[in-house]
Protein backbone atom coordinates (compact mmCIF):
# COMPACT_ATOMS: atom_id res chain seq x y z
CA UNK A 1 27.29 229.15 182.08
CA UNK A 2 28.36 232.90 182.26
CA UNK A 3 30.26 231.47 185.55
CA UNK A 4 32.45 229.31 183.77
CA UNK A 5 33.14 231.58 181.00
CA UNK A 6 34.67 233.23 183.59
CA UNK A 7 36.40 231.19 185.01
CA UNK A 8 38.17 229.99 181.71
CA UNK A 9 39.15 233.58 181.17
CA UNK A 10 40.66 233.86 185.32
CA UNK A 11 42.25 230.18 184.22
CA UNK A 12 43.94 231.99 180.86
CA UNK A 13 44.89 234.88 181.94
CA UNK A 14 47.05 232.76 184.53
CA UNK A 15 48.70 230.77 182.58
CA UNK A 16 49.61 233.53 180.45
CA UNK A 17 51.05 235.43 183.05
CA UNK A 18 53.04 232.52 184.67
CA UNK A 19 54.16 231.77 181.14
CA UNK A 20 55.34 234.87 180.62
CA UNK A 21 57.15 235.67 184.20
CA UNK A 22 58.75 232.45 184.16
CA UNK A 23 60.48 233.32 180.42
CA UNK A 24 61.75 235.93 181.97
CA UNK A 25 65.34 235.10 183.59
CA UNK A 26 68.95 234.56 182.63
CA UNK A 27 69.37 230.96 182.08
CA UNK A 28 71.80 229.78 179.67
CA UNK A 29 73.63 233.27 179.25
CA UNK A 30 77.01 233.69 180.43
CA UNK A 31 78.75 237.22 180.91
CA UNK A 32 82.83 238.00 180.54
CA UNK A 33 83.49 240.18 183.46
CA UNK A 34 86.32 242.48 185.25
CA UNK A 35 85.89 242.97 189.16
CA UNK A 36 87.90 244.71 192.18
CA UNK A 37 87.75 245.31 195.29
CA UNK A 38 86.15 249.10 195.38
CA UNK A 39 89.30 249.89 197.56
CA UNK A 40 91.73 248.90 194.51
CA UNK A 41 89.94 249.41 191.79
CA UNK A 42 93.35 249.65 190.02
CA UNK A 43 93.48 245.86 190.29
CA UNK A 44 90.64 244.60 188.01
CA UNK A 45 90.49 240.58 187.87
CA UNK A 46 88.65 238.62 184.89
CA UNK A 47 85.63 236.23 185.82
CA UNK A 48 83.08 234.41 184.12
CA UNK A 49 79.63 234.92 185.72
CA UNK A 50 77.18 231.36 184.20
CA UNK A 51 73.42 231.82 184.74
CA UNK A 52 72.03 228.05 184.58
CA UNK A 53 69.74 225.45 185.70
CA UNK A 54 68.18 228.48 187.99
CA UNK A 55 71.73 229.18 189.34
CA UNK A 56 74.05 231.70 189.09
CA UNK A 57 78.14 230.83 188.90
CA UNK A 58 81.24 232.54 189.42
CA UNK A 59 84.11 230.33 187.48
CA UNK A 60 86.95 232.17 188.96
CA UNK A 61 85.63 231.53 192.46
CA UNK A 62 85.92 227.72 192.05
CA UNK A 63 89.79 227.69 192.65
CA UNK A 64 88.51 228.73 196.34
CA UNK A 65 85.57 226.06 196.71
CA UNK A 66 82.51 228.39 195.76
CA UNK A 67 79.81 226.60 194.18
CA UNK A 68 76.91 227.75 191.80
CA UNK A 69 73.96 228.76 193.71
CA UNK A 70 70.29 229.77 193.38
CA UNK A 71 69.49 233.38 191.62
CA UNK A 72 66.07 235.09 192.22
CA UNK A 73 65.98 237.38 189.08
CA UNK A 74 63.05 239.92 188.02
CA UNK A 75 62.63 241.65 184.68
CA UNK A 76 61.12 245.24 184.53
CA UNK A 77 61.41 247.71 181.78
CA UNK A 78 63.99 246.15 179.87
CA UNK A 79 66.67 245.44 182.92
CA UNK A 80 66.94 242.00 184.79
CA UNK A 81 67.67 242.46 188.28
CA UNK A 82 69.40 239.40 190.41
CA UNK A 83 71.10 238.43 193.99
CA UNK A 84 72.36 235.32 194.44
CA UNK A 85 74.79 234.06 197.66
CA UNK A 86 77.21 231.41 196.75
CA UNK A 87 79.36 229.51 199.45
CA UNK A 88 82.37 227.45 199.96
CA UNK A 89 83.19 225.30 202.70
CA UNK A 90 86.08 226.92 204.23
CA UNK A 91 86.14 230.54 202.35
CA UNK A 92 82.69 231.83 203.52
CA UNK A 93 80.16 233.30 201.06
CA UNK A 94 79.64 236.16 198.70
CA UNK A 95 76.64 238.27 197.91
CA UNK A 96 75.94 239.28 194.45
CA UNK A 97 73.40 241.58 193.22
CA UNK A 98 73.00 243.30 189.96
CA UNK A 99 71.70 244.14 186.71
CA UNK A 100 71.56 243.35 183.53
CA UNK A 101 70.45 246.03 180.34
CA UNK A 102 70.65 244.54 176.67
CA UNK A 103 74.35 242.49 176.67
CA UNK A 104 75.72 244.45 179.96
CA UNK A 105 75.82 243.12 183.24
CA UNK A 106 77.19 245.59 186.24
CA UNK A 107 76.66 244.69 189.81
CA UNK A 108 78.82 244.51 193.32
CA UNK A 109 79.70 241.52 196.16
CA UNK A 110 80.29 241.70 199.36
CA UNK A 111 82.77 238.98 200.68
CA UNK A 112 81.70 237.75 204.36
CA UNK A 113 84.10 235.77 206.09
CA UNK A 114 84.36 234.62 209.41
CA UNK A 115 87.99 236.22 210.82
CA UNK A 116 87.83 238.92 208.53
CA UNK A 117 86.41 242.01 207.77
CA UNK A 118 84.12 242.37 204.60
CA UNK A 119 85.56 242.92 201.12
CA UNK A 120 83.69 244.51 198.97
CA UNK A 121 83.49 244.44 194.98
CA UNK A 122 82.09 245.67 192.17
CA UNK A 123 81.98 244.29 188.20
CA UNK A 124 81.18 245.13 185.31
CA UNK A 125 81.04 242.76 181.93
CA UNK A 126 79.03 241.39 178.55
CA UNK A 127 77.62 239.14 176.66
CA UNK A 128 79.96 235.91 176.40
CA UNK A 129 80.03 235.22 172.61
């Protein structure tokens, strides 16, 4: 009996830990961004970064064929931290990592393209309204 007293609490405890890890992410927010290329920072485009569906968006990318891709995300101390590597067919892929603290979301990219040497970014954005 004492067994399975225990094992109800092991069982419990689970399921409130999963429960609460899995709440933790940044599905169905959306951030208004600027990013340059850390060379030209002078130059400072506008984006939209989408967190949905367990995948992460850049909408200013699409014009180039980059697609929404998976985002591994973790939540410590009040700050999400995420990567994510979208792709396009014929423009290579970018690598985004970054954070996110209350309604501000900072990060960098790194551009890899076959042909061409790596371009590197950084952004910086909120909260879409």
């Amino acid at each position: 009996m004492k067994a399975m007293q225990i094992m109800y609490f092991v069982i419990l405890f689970c399921c409130i830990s999963c429960t609460q890890n899995t709440s933790k992410n940044l599905d169905g927010k959306s951030y208004q961004i600027s990013s340059w290329d850390i060379n030209h920072p002078e130059k400072q485009d506008p984006d939209i970064i989408v967190f949905k569906n367990n995948s992460m968006d850049s909408e200013s990318c699409h014009q180039y064929g980059f697609v929404a891709a998976p985002y591994h995300s973790t939540y410590k101390d009040g700050v999400y931290s995420f990567s994510s590597t979208i792709k396009s067919n014929t423009e290579g892929e970018m690598q985004f990592n970054g954070t996110v603290k209350d309604q501000e979301i900072t990060g960098s990219f790194v551009w890899k393209k076959a042909g061409q040497a790596d371009i590197n970014y950084a952004f910086k954005g909120n909260l879409k309204n």
